[in-house]
PDB file of N, CA and C in Angstrom:
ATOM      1  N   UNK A   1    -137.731  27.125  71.680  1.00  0.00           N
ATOM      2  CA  UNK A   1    -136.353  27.411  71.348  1.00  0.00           C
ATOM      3  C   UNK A   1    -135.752  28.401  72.325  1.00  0.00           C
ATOM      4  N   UNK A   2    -137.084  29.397  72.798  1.00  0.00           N
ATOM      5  CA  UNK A   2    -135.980  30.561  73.755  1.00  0.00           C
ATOM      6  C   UNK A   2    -135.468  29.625  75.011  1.00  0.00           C
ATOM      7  N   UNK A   3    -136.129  28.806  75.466  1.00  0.00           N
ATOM      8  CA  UNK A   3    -135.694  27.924  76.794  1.00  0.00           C
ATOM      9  C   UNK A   3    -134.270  27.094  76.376  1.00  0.00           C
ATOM     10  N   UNK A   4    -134.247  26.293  75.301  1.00  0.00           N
ATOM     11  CA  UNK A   4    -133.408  26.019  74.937  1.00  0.00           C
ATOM     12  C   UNK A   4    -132.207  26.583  74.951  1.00  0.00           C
ATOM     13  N   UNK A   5    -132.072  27.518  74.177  1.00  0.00           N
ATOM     14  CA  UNK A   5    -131.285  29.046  74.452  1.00  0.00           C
ATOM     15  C   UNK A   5    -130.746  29.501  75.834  1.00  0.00           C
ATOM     16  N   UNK A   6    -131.306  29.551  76.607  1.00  0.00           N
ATOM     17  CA  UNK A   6    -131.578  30.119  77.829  1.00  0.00           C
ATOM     18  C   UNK A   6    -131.558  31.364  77.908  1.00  0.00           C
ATOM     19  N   UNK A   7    -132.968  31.823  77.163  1.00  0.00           N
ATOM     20  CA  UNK A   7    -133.681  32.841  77.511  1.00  0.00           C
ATOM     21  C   UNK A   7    -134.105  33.450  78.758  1.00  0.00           C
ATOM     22  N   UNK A   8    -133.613  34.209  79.700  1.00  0.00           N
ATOM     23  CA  UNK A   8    -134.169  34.371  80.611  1.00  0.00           C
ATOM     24  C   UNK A   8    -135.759  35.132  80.610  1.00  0.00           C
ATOM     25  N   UNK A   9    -136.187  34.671  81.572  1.00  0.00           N
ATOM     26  CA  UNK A   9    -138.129  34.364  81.483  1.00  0.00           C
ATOM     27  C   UNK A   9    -138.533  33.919  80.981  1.00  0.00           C
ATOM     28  N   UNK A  10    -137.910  32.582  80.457  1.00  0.00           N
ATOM     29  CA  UNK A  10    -138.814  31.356  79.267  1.00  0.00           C
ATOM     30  C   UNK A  10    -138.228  30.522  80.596  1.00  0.00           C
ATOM     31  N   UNK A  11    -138.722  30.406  82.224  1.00  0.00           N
ATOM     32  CA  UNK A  11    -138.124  29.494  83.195  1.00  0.00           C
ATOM     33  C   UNK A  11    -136.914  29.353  82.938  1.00  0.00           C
ATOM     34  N   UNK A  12    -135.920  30.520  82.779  1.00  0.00           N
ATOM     35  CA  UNK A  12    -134.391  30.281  82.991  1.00  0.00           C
ATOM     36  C   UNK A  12    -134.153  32.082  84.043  1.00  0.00           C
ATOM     37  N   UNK A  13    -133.515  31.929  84.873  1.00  0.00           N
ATOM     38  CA  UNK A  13    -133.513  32.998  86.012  1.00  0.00           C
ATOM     39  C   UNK A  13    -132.408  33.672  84.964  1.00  0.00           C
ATOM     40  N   UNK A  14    -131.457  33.297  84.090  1.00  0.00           N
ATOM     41  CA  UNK A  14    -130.029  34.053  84.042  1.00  0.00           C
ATOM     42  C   UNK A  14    -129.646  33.471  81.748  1.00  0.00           C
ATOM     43  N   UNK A  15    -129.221  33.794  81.642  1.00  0.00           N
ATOM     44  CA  UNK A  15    -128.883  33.731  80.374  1.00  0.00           C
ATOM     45  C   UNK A  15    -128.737  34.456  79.128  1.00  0.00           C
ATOM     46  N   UNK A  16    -128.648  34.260  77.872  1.00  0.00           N
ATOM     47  CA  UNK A  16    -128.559  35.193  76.608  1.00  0.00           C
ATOM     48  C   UNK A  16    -129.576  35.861  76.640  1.00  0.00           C
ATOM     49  N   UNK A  17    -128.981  37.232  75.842  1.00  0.00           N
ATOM     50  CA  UNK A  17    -130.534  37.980  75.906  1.00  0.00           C
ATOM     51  C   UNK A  17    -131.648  37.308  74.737  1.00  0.00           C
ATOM     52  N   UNK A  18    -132.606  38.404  74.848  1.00  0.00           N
ATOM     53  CA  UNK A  18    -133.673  37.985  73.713  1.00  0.00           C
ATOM     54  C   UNK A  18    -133.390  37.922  72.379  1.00  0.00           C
ATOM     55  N   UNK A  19    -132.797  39.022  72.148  1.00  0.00           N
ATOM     56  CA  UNK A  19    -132.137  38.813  70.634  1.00  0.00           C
ATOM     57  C   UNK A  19    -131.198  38.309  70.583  1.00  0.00           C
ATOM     58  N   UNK A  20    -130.441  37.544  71.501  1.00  0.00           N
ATOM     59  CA  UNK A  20    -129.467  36.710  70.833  1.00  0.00           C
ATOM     60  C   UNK A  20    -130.037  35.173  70.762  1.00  0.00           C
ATOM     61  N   UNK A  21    -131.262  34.846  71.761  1.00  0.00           N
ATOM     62  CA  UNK A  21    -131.475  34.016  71.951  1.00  0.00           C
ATOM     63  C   UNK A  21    -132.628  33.971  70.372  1.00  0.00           C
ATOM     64  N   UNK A  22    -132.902  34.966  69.907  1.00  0.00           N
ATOM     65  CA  UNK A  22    -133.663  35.167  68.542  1.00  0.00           C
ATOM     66  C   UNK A  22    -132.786  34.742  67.554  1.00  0.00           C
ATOM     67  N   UNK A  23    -131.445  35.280  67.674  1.00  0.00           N
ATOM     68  CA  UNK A  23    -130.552  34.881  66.632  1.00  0.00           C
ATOM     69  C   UNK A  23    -130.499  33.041  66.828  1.00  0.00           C
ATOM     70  N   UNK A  24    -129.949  32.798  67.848  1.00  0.00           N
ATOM     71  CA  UNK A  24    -129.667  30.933  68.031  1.00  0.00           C
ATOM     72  C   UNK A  24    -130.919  30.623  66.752  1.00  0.00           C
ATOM     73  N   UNK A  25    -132.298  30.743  67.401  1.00  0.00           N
ATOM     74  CA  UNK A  25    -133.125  30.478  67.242  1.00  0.00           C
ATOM     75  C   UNK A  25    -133.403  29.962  65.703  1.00  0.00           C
ATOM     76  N   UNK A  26    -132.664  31.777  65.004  1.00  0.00           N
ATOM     77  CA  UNK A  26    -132.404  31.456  63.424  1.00  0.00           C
ATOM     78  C   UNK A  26    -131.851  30.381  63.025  1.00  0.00           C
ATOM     79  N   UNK A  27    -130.497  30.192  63.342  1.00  0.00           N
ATOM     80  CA  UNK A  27    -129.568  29.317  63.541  1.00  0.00           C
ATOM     81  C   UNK A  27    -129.785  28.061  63.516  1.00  0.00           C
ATOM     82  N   UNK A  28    -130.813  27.749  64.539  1.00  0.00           N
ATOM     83  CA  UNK A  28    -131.386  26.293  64.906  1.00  0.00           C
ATOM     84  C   UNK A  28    -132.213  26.095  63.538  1.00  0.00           C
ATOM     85  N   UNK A  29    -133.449  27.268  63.164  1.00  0.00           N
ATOM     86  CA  UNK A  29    -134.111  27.041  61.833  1.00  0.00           C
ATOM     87  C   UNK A  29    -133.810  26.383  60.667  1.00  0.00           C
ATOM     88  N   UNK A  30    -132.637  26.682  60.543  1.00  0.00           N
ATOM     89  CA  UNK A  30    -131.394  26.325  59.125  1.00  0.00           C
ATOM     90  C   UNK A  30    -130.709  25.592  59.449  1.00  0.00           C
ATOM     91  N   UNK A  31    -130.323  24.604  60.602  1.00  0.00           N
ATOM     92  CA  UNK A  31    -129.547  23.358  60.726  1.00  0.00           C
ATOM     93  C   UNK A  31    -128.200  24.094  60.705  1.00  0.00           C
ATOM     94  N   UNK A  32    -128.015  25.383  60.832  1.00  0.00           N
ATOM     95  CA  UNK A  32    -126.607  25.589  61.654  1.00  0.00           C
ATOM     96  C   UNK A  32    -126.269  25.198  63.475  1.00  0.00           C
ATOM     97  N   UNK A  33    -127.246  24.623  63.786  1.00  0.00           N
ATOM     98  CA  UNK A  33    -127.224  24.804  65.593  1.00  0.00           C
ATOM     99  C   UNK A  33    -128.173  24.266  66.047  1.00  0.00           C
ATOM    100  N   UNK A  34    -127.790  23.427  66.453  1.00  0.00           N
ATOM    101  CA  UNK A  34    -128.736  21.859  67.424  1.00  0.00           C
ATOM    102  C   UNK A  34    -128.956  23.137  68.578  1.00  0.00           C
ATOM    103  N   UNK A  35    -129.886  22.400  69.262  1.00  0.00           N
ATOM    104  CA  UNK A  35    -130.415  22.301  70.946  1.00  0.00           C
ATOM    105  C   UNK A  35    -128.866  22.286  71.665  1.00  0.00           C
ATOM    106  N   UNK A  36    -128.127  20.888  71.526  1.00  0.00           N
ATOM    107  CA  UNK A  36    -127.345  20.997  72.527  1.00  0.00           C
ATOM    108  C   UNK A  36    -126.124  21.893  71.980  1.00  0.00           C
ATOM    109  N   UNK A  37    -125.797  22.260  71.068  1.00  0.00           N
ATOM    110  CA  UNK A  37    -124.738  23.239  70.639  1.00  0.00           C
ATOM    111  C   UNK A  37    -125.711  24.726  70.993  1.00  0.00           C
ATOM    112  N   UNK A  38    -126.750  24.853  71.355  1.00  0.00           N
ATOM    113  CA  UNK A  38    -127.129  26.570  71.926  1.00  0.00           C
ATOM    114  C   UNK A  38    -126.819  26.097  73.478  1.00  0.00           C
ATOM    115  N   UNK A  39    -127.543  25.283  73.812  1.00  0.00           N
ATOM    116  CA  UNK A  39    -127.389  25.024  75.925  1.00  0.00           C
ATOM    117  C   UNK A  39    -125.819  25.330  76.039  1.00  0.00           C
ATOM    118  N   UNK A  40    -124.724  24.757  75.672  1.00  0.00           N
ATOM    119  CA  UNK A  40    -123.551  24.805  75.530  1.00  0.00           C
ATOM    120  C   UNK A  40    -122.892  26.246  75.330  1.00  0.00           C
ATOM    121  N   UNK A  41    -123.693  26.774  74.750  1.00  0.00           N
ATOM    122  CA  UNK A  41    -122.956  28.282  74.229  1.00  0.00           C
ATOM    123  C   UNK A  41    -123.474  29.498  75.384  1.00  0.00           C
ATOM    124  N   UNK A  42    -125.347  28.657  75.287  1.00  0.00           N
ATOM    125  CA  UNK A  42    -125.666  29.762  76.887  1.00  0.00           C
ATOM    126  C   UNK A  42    -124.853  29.623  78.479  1.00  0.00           C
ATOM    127  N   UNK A  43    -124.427  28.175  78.311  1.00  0.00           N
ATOM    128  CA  UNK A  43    -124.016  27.566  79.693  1.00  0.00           C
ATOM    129  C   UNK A  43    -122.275  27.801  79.708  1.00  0.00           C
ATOM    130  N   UNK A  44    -121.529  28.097  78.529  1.00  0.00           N
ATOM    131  CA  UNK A  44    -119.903  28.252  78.606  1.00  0.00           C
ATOM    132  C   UNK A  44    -119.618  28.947  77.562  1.00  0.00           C
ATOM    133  N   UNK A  45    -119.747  30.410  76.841  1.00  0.00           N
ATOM    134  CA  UNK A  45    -119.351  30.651  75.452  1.00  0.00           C
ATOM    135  C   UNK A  45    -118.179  30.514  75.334  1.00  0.00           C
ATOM    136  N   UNK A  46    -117.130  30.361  76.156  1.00  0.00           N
ATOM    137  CA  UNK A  46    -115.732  30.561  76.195  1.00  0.00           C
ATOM    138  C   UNK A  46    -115.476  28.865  75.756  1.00  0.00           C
ATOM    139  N   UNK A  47    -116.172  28.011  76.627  1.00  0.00           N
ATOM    140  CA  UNK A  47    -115.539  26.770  75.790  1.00  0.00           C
ATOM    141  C   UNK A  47    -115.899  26.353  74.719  1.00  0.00           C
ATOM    142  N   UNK A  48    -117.213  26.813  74.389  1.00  0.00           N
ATOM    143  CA  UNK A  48    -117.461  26.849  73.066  1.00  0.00           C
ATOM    144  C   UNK A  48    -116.854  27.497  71.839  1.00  0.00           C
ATOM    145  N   UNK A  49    -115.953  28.614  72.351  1.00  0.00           N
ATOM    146  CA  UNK A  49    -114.758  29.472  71.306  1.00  0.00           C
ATOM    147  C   UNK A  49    -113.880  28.875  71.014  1.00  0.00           C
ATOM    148  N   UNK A  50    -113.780  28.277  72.876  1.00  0.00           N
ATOM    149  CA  UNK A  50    -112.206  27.334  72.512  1.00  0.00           C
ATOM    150  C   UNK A  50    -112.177  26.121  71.625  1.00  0.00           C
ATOM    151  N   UNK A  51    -113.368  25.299  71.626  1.00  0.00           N
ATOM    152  CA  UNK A  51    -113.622  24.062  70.707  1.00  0.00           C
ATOM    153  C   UNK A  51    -113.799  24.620  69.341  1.00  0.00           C
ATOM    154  N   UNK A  52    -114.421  25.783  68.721  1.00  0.00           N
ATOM    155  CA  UNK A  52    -114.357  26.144  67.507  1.00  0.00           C
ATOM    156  C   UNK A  52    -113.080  26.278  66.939  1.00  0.00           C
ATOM    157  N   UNK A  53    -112.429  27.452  67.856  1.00  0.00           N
ATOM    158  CA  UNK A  53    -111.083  27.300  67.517  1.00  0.00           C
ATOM    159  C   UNK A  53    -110.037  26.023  66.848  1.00  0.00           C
ATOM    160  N   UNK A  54    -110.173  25.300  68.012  1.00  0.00           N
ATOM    161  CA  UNK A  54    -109.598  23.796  67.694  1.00  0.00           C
ATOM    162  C   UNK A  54    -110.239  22.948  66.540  1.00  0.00           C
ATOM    163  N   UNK A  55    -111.246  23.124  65.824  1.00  0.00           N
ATOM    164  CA  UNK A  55    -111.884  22.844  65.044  1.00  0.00           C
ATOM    165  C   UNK A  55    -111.583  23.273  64.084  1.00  0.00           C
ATOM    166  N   UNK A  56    -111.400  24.719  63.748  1.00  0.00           N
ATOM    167  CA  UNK A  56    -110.896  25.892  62.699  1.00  0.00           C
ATOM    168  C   UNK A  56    -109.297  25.187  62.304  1.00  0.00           C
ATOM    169  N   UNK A  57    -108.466  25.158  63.378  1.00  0.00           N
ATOM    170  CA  UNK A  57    -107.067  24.878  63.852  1.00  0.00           C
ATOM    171  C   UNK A  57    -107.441  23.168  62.781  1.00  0.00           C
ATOM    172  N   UNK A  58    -108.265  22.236  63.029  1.00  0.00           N
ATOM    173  CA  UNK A  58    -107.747  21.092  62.470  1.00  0.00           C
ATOM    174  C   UNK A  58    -108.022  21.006  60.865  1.00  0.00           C
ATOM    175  N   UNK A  59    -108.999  22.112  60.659  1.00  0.00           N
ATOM    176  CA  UNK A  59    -109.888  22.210  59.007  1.00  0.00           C
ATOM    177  C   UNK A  59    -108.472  22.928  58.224  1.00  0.00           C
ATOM    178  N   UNK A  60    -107.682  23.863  58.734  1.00  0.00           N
ATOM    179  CA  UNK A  60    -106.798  24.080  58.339  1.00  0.00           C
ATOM    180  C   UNK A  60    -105.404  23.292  58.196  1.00  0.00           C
ATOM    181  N   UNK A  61    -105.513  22.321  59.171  1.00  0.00           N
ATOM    182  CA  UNK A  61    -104.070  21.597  58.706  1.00  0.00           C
ATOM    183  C   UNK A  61    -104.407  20.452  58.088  1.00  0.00           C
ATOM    184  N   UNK A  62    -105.993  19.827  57.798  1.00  0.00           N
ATOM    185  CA  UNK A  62    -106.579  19.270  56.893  1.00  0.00           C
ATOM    186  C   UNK A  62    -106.674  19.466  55.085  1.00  0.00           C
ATOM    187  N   UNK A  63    -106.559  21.313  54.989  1.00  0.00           N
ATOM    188  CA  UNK A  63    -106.623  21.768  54.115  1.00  0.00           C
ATOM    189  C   UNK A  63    -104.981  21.950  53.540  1.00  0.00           C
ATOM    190  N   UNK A  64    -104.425  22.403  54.054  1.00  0.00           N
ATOM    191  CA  UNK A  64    -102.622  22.677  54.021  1.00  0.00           C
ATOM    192  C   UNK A  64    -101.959  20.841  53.420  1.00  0.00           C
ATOM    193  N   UNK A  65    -102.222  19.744  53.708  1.00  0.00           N
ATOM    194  CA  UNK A  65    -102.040  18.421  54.070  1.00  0.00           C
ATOM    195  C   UNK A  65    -102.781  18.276  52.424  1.00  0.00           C
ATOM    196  N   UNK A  66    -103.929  18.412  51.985  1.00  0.00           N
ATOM    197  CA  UNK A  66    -104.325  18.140  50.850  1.00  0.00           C
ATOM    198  C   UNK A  66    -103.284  18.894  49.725  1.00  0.00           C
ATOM    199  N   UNK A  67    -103.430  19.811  50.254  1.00  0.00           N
ATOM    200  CA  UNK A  67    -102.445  21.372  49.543  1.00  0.00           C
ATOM    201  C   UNK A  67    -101.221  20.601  49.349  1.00  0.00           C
ATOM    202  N   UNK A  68    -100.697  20.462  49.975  1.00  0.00           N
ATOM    203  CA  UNK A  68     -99.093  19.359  49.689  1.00  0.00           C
ATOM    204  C   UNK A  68     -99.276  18.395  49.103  1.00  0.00           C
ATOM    205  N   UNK A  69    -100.045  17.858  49.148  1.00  0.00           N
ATOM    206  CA  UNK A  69    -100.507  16.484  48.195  1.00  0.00           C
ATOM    207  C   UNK A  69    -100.500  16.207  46.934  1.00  0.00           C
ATOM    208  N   UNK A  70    -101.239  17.984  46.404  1.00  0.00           N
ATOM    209  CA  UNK A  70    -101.831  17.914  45.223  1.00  0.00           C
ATOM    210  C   UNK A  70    -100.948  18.584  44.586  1.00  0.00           C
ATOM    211  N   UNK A  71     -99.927  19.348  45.519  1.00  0.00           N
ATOM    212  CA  UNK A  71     -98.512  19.723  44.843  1.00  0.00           C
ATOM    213  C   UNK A  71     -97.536  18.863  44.575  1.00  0.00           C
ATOM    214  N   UNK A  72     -97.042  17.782  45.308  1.00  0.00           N
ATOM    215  CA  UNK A  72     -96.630  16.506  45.759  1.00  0.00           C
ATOM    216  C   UNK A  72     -97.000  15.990  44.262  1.00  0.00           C
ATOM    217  N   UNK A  73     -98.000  15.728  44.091  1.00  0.00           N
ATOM    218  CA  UNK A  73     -98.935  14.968  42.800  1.00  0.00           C
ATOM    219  C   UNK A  73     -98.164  15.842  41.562  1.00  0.00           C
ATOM    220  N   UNK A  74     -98.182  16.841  41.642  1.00  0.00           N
ATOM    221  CA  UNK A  74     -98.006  17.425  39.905  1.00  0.00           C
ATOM    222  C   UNK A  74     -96.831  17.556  39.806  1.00  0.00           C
ATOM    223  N   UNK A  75     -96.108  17.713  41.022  1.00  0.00           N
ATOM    224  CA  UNK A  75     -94.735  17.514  40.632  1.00  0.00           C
ATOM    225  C   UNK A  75     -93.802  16.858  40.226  1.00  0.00           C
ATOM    226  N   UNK A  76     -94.756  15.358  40.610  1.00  0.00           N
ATOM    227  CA  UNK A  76     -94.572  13.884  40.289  1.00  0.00           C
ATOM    228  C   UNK A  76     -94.791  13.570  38.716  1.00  0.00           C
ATOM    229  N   UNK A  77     -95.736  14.066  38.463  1.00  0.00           N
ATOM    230  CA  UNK A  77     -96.287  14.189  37.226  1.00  0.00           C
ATOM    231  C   UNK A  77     -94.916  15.086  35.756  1.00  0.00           C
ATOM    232  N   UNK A  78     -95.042  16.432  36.867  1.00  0.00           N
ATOM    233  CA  UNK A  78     -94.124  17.032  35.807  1.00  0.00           C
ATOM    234  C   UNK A  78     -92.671  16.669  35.657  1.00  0.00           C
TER     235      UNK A  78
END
């Protein structure tokens, strides 16, 4: 997992430190965080913020969209 990570001295010259690459590690344990979602985060954290973001950004207008719906619905009702 530390290579994965990119632990540097698990054959990676440059990358997360040890304890963060300990934390992924957790992460990976519990099915919060594949292999290729840590390479990704050691290799660009910034585009990896930016895709969360946009992710966060669509769960919310997913959630807002139900929210009108179910207001939409009772109002229909009442």
């Amino acid at each position: 997992m530390a290579a994965t990570a990119g632990v540097p001295g698990q054959g990676v010259r440059r990358g997360i430190s040890l304890e963060n690459g300990q934390r992924m590690a957790a992460a990976m344990s519990v099915g919060l965080l594949t292999e290729r979602s840590a390479r990704f985060i050691a290799e660009d954290p910034q585009a990896v913020i930016r895709a969360a973001q946009e992710l966060q950004a669509l769960v919310w207008d997913i959630m807002r969209a139900r929210y009108e719906e179910e207001c939409a619905d009772h109002t229909a009702i009442a």
